[in-house]
PDB file of N, CA and C in Angstrom:
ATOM      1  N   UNK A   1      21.700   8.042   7.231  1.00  0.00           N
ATOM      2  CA  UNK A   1      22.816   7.343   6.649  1.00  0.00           C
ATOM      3  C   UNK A   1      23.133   7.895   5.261  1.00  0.00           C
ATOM      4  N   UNK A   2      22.191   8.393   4.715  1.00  0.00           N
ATOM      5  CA  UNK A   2      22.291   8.531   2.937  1.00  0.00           C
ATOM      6  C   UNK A   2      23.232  10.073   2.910  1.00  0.00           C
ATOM      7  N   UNK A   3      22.827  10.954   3.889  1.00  0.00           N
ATOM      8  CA  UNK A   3      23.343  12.133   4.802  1.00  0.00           C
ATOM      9  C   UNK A   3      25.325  12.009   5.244  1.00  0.00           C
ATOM     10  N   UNK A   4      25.149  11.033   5.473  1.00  0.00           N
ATOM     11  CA  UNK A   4      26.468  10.360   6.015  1.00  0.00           C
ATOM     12  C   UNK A   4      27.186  10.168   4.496  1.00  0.00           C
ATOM     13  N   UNK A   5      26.495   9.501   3.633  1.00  0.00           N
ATOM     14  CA  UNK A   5      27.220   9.044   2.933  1.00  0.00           C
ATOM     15  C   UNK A   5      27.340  10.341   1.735  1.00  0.00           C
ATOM     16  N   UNK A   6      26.453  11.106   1.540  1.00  0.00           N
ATOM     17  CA  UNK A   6      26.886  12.389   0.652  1.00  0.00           C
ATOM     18  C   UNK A   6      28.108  13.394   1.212  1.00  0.00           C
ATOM     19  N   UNK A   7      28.211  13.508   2.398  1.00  0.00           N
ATOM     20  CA  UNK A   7      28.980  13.798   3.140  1.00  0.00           C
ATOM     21  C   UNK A   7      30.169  13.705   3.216  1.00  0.00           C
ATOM     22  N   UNK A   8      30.608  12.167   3.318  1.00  0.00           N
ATOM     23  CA  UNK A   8      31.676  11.435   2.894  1.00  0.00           C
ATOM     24  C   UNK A   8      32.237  11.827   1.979  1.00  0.00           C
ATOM     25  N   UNK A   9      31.282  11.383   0.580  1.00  0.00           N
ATOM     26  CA  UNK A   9      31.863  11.609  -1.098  1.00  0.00           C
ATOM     27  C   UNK A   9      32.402  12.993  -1.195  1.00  0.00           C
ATOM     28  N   UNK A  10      31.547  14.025  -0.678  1.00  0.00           N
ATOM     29  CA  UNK A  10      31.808  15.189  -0.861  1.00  0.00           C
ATOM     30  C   UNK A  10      33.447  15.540   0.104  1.00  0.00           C
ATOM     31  N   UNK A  11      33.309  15.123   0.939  1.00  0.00           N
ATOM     32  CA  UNK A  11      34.983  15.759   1.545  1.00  0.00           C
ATOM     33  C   UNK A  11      35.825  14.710   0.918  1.00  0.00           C
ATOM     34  N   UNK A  12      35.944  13.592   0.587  1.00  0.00           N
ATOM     35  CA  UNK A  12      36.752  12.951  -0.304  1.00  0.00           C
ATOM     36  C   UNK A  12      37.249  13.321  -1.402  1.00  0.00           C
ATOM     37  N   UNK A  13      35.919  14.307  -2.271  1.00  0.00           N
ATOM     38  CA  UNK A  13      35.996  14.858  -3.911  1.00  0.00           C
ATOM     39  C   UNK A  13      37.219  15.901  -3.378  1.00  0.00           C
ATOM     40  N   UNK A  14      36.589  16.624  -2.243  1.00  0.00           N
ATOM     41  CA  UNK A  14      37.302  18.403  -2.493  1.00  0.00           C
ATOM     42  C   UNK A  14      38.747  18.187  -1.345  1.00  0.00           C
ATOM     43  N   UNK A  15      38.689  17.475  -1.125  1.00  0.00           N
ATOM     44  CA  UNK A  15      39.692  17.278   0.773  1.00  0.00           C
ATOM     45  C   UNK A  15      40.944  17.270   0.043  1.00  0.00           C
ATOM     46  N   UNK A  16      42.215  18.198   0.483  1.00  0.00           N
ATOM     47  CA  UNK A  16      43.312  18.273   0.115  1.00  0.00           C
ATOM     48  C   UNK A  16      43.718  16.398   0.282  1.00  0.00           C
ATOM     49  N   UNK A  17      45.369  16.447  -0.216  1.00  0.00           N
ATOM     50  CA  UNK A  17      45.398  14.852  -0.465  1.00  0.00           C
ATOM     51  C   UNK A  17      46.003  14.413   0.669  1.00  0.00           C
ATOM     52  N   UNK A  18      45.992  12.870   1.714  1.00  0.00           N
ATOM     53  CA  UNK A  18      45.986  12.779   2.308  1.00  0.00           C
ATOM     54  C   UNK A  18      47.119  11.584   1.625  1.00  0.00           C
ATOM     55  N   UNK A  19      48.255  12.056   2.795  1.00  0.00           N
ATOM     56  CA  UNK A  19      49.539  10.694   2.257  1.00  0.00           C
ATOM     57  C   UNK A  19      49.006   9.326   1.789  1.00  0.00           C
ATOM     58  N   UNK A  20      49.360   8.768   1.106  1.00  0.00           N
ATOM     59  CA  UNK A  20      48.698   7.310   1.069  1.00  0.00           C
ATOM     60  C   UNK A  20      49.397   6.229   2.856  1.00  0.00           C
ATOM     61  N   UNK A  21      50.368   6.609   3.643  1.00  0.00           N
ATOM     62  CA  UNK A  21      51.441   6.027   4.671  1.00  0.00           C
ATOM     63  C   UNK A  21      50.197   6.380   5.932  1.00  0.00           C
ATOM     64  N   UNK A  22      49.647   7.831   5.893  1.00  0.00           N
ATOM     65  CA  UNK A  22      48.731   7.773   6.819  1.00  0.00           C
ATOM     66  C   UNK A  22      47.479   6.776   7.147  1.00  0.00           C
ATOM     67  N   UNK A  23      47.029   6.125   5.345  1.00  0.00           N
ATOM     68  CA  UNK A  23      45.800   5.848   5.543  1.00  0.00           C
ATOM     69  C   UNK A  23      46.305   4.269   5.315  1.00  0.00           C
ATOM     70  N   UNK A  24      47.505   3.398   5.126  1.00  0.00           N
ATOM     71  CA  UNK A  24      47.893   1.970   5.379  1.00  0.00           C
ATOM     72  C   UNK A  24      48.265   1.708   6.724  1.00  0.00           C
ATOM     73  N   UNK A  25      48.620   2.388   7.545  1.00  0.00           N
ATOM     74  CA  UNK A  25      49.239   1.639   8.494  1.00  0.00           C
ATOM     75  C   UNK A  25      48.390   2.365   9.779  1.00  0.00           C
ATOM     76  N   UNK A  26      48.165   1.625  11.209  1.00  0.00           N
ATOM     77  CA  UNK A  26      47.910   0.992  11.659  1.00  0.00           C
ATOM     78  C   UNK A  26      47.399  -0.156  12.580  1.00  0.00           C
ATOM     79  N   UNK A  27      46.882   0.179  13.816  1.00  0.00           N
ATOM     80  CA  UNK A  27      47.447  -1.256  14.930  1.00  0.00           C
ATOM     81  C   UNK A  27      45.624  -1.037  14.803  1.00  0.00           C
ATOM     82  N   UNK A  28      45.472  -2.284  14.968  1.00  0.00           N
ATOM     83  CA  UNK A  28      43.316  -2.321  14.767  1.00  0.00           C
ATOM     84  C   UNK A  28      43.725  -2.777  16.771  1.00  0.00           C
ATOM     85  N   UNK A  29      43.861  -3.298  17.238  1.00  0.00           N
ATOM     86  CA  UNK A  29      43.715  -3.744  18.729  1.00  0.00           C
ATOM     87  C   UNK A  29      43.724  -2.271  19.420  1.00  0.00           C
ATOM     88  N   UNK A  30      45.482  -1.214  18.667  1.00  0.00           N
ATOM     89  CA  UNK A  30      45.657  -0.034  19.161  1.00  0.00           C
ATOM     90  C   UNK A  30      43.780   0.735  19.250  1.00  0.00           C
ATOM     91  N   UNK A  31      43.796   0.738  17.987  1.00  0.00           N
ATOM     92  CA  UNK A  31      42.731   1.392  17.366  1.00  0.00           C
ATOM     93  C   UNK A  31      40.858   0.981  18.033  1.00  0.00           C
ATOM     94  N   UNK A  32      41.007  -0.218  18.568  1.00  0.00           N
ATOM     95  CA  UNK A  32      39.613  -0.504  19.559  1.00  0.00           C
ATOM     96  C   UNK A  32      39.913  -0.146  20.757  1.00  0.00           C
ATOM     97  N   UNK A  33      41.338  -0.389  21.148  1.00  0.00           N
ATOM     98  CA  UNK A  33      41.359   0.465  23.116  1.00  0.00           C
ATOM     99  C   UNK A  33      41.172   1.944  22.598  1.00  0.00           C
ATOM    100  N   UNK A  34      41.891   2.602  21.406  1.00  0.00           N
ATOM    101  CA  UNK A  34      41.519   4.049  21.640  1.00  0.00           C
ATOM    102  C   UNK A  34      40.105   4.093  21.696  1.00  0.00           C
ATOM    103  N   UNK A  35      39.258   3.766  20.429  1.00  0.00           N
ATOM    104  CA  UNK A  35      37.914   3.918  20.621  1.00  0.00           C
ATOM    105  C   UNK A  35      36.820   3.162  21.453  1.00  0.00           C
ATOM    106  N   UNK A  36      37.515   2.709  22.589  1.00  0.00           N
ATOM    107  CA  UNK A  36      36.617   2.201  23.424  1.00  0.00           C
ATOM    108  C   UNK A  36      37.003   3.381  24.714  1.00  0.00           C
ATOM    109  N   UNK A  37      38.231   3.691  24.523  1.00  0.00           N
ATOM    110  CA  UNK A  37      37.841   5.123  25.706  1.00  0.00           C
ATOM    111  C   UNK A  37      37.796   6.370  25.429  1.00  0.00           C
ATOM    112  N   UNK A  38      37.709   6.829  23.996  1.00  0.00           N
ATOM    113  CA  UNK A  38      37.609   8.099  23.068  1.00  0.00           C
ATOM    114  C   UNK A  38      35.957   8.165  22.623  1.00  0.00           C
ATOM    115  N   UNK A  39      35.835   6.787  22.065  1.00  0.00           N
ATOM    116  CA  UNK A  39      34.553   7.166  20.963  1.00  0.00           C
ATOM    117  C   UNK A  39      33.456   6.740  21.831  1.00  0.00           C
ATOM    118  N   UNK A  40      33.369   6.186  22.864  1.00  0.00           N
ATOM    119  CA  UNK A  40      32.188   4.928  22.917  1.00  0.00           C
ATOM    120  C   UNK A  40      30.730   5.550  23.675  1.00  0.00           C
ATOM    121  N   UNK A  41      31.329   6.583  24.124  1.00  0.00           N
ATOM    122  CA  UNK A  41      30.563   8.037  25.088  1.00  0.00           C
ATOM    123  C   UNK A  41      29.510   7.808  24.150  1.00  0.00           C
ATOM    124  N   UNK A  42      29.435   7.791  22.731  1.00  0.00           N
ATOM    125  CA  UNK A  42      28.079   8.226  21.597  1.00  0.00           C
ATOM    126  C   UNK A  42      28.422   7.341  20.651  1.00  0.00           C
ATOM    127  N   UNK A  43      28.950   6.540  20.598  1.00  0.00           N
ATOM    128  CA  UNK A  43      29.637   5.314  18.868  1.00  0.00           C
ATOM    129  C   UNK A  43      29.184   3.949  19.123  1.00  0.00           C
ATOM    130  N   UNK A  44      28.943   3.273  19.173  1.00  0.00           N
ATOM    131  CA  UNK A  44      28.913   1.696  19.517  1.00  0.00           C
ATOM    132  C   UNK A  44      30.015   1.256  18.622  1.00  0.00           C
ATOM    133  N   UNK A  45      31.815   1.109  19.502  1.00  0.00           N
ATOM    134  CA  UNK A  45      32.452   0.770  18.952  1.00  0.00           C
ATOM    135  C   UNK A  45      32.490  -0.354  18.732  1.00  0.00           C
ATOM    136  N   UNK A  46      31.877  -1.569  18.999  1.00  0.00           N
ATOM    137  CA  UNK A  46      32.201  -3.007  18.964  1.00  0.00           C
ATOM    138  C   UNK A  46      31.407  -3.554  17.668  1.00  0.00           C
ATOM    139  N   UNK A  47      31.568  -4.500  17.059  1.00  0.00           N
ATOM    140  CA  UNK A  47      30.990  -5.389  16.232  1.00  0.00           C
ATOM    141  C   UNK A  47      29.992  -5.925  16.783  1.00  0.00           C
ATOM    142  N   UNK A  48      28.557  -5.685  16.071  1.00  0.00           N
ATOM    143  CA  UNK A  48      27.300  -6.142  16.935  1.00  0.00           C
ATOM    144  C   UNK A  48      27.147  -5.433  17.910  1.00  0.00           C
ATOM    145  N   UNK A  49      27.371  -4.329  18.400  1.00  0.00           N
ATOM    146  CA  UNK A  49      26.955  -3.741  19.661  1.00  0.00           C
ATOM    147  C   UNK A  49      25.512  -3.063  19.571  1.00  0.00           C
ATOM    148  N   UNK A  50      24.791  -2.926  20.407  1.00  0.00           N
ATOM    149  CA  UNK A  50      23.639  -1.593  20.360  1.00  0.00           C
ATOM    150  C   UNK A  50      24.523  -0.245  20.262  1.00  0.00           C
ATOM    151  N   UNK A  51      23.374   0.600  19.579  1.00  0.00           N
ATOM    152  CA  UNK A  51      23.841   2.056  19.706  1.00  0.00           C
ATOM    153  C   UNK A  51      23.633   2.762  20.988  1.00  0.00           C
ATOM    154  N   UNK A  52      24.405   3.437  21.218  1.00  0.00           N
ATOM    155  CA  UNK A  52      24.440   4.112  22.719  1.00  0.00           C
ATOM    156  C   UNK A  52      23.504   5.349  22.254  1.00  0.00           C
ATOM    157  N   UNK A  53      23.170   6.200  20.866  1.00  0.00           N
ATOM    158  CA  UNK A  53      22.466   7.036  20.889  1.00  0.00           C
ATOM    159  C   UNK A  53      22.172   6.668  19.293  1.00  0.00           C
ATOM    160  N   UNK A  54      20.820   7.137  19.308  1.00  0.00           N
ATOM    161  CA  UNK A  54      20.174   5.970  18.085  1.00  0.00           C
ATOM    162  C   UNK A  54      20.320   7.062  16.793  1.00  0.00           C
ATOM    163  N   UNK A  55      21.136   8.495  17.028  1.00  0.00           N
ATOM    164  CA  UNK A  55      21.459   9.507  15.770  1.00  0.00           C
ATOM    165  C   UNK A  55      22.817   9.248  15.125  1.00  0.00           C
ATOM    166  N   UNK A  56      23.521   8.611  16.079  1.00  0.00           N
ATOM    167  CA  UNK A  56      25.224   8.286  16.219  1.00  0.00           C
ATOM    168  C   UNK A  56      25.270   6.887  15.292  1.00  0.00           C
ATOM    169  N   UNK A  57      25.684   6.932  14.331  1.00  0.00           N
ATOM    170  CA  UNK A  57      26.138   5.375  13.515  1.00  0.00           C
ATOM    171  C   UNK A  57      26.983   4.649  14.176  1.00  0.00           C
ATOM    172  N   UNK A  58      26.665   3.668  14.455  1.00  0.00           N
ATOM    173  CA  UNK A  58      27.689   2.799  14.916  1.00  0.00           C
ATOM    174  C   UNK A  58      28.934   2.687  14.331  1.00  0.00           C
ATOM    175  N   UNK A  59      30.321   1.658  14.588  1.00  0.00           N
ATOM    176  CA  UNK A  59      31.429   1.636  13.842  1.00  0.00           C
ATOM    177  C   UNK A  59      30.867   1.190  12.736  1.00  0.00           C
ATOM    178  N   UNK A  60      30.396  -0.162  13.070  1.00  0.00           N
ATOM    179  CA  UNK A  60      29.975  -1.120  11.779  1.00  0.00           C
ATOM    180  C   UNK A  60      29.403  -0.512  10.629  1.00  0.00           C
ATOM    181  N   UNK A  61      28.422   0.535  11.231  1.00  0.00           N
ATOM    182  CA  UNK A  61      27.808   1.160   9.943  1.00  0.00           C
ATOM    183  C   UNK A  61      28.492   2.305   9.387  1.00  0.00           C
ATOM    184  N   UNK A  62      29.590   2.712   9.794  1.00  0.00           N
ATOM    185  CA  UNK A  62      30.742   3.496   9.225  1.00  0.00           C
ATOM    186  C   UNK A  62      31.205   2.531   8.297  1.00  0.00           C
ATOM    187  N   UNK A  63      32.176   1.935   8.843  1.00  0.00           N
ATOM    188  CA  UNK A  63      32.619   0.985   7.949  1.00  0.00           C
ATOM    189  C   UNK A  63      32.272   0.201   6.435  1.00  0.00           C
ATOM    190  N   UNK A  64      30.796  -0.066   6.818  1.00  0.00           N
ATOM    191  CA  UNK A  64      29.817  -0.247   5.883  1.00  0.00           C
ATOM    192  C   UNK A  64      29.291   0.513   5.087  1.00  0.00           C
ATOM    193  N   UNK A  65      29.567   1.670   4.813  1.00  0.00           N
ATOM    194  CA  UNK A  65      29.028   2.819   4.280  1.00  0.00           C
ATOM    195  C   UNK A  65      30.119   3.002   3.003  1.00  0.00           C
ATOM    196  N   UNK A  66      28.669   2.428   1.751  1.00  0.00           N
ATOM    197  CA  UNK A  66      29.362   2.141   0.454  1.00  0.00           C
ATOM    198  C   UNK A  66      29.769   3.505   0.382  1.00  0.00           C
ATOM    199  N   UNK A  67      31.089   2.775  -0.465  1.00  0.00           N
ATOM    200  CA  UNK A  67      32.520   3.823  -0.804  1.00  0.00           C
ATOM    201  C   UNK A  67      33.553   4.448   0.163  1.00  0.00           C
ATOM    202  N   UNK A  68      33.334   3.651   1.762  1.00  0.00           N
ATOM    203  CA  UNK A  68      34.091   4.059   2.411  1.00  0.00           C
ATOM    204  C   UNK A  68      35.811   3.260   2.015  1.00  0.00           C
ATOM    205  N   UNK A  69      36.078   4.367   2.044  1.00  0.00           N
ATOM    206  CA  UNK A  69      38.319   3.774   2.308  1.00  0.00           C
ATOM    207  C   UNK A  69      38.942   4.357   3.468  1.00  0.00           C
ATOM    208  N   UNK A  70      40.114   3.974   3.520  1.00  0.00           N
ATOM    209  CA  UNK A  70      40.478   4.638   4.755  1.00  0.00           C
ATOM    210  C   UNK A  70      40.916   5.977   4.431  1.00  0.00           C
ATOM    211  N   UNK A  71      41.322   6.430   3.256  1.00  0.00           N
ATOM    212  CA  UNK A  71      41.075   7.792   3.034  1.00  0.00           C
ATOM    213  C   UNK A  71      40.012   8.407   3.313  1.00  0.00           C
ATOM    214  N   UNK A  72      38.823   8.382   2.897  1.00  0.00           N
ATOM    215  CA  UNK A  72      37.535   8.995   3.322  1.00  0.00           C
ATOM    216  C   UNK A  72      37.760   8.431   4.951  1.00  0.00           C
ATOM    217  N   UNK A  73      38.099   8.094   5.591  1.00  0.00           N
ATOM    218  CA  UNK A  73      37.288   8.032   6.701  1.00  0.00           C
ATOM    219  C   UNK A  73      38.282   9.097   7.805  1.00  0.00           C
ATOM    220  N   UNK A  74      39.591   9.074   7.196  1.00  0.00           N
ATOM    221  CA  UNK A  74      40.490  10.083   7.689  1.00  0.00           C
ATOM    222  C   UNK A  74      39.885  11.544   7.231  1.00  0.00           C
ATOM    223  N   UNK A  75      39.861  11.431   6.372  1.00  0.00           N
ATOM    224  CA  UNK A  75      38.803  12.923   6.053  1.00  0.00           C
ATOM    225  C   UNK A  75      38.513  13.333   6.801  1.00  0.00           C
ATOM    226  N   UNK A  76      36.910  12.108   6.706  1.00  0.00           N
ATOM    227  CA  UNK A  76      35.840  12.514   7.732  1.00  0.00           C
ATOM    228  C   UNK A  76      36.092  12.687   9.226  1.00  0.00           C
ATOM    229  N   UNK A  77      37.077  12.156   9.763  1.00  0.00           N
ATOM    230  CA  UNK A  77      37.881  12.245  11.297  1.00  0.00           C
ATOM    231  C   UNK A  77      38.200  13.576  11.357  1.00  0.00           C
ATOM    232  N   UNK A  78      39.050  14.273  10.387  1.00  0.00           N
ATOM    233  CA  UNK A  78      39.858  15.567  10.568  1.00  0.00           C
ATOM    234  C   UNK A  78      38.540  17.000   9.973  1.00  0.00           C
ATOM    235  N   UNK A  79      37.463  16.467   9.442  1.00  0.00           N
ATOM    236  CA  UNK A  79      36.476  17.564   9.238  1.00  0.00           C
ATOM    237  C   UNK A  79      35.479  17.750  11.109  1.00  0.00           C
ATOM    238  N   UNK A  80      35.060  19.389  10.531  1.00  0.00           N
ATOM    239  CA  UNK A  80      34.090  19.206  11.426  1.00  0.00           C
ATOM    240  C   UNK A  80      33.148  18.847  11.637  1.00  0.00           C
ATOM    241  N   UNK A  81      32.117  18.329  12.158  1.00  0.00           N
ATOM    242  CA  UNK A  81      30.807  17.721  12.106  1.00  0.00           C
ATOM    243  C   UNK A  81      29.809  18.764  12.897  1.00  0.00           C
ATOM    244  N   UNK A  82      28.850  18.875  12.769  1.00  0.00           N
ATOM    245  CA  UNK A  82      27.746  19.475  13.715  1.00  0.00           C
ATOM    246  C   UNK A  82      27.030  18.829  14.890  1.00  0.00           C
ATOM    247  N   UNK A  83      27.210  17.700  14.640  1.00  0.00           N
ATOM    248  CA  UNK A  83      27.208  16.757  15.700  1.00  0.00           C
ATOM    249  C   UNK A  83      27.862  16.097  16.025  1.00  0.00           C
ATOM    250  N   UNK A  84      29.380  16.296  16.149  1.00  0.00           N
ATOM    251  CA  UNK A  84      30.228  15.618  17.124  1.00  0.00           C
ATOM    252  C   UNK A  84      31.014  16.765  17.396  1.00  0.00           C
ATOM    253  N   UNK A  85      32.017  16.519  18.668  1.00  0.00           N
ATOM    254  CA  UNK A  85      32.662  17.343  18.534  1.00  0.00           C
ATOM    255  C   UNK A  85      34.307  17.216  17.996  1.00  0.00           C
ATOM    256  N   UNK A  86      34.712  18.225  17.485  1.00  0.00           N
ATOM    257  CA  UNK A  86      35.715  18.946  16.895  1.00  0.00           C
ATOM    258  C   UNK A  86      37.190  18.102  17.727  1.00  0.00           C
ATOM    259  N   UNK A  87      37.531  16.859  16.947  1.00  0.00           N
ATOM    260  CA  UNK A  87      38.332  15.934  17.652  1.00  0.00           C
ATOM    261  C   UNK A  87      39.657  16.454  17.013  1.00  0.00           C
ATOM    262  N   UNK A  88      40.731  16.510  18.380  1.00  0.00           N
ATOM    263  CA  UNK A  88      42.431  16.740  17.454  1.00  0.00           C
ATOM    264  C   UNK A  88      42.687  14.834  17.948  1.00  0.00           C
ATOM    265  N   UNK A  89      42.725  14.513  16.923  1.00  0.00           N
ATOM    266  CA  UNK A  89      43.360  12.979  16.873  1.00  0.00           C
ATOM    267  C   UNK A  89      45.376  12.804  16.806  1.00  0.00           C
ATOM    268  N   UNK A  90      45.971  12.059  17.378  1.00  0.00           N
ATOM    269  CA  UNK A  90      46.950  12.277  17.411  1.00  0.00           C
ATOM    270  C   UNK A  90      47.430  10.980  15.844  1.00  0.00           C
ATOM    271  N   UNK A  91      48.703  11.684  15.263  1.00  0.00           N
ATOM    272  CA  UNK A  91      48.444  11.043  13.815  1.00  0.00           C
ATOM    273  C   UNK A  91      48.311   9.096  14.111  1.00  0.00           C
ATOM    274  N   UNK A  92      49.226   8.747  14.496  1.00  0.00           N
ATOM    275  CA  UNK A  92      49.472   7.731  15.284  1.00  0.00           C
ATOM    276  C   UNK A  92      47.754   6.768  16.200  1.00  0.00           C
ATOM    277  N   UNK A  93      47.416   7.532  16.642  1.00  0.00           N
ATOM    278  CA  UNK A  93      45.754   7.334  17.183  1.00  0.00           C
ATOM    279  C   UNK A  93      44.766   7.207  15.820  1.00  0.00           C
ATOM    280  N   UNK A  94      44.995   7.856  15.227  1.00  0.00           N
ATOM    281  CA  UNK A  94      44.301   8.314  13.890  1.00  0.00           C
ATOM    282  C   UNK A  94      44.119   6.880  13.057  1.00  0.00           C
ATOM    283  N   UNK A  95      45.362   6.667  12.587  1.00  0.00           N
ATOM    284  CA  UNK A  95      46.116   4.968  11.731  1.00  0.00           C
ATOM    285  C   UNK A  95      45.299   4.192  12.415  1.00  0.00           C
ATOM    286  N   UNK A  96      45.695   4.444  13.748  1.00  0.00           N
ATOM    287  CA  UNK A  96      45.003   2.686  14.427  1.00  0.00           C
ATOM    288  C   UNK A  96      43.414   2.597  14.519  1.00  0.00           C
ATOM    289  N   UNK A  97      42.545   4.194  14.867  1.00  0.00           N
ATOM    290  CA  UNK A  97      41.602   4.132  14.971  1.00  0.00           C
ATOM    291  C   UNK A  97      40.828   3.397  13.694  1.00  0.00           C
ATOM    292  N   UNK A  98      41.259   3.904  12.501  1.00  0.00           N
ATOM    293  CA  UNK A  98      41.022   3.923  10.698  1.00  0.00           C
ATOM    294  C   UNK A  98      41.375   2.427  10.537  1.00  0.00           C
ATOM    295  N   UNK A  99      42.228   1.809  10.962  1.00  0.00           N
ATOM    296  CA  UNK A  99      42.382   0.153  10.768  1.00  0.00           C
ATOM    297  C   UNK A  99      41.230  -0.395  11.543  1.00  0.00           C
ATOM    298  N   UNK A 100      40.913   0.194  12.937  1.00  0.00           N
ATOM    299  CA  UNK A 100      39.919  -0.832  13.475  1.00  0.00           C
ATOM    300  C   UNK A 100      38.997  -0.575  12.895  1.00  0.00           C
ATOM    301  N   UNK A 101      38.023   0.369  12.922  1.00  0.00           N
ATOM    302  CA  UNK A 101      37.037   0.554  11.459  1.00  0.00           C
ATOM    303  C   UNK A 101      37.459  -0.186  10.242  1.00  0.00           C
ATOM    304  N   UNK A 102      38.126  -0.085   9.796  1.00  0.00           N
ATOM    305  CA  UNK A 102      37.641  -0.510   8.380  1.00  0.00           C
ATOM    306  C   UNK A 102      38.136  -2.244   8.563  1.00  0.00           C
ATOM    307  N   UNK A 103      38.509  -2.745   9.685  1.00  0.00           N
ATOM    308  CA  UNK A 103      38.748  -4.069  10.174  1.00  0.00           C
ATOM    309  C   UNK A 103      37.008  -4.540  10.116  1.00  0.00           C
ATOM    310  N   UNK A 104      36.587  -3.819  10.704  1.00  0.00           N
ATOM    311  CA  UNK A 104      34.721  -4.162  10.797  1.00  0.00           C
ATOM    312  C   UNK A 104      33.687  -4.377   9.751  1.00  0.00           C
ATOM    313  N   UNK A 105      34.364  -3.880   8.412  1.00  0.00           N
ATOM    314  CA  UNK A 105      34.019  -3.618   7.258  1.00  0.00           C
ATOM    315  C   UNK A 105      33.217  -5.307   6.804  1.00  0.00           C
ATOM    316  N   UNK A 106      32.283  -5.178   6.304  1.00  0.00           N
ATOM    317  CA  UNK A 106      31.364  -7.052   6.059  1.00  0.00           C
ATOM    318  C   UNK A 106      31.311  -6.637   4.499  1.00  0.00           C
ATOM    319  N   UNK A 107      30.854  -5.688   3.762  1.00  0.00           N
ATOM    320  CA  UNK A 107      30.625  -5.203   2.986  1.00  0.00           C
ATOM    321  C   UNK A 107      31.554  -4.636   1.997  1.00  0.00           C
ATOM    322  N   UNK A 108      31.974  -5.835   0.689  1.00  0.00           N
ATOM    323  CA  UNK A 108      33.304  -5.383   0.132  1.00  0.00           C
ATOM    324  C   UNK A 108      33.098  -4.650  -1.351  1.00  0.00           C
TER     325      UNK A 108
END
């Protein structure tokens, strides 16, 4: 997690700027059907769920991951990871996915 979260800060510091229109708007319902048939293969998209693979953070603990915004988390969507794979999100998919995450958020 601590991995996750240097991670974060770091593509947030250097990450070209990301509209502020991308990272307000929107649909969190849109945003749990996408990631219940996009993410859920390796994510535990639900609130309270078990992890489907115990290396994979759940949503919740995305969400929860001090200093997350929905800027950083669009970042982190459009970077590559070494362990996930290399997602083209459609912009529209993107909004809604980033609302339902940070909808999960307990931690203000």
């Amino acid at each position: 997690m601590a991995c996750l979260l240097r991670l974060l800060t770091a593509m947030t510091l250097l990450a070209p700027g990301v509209p502020a229109a991308a990272v307000e708007l929107g649909n969190v319902a849109a945003g749990l059907e996408y990631a219940q048939k996009v993410c859920s293969a390796c994510h535990a998209v639900e609130k309270d769920t078990v992890m489907r693979l115990s290396q994979v953070p759940s949503f919740q603990e995305v969400a929860d991951t001090p200093g997350m915004t929905p800027r950083a988390l669009v970042v982190w969507l459009r970077t590559s990871h070494p362990n996930m794979p290399d997602l083209i999100i459609a912009p529209d998919d993107m909004d809604n996915v980033v609302a339902y995450i940070m909808s999960l958020r307990t931690k203000k």
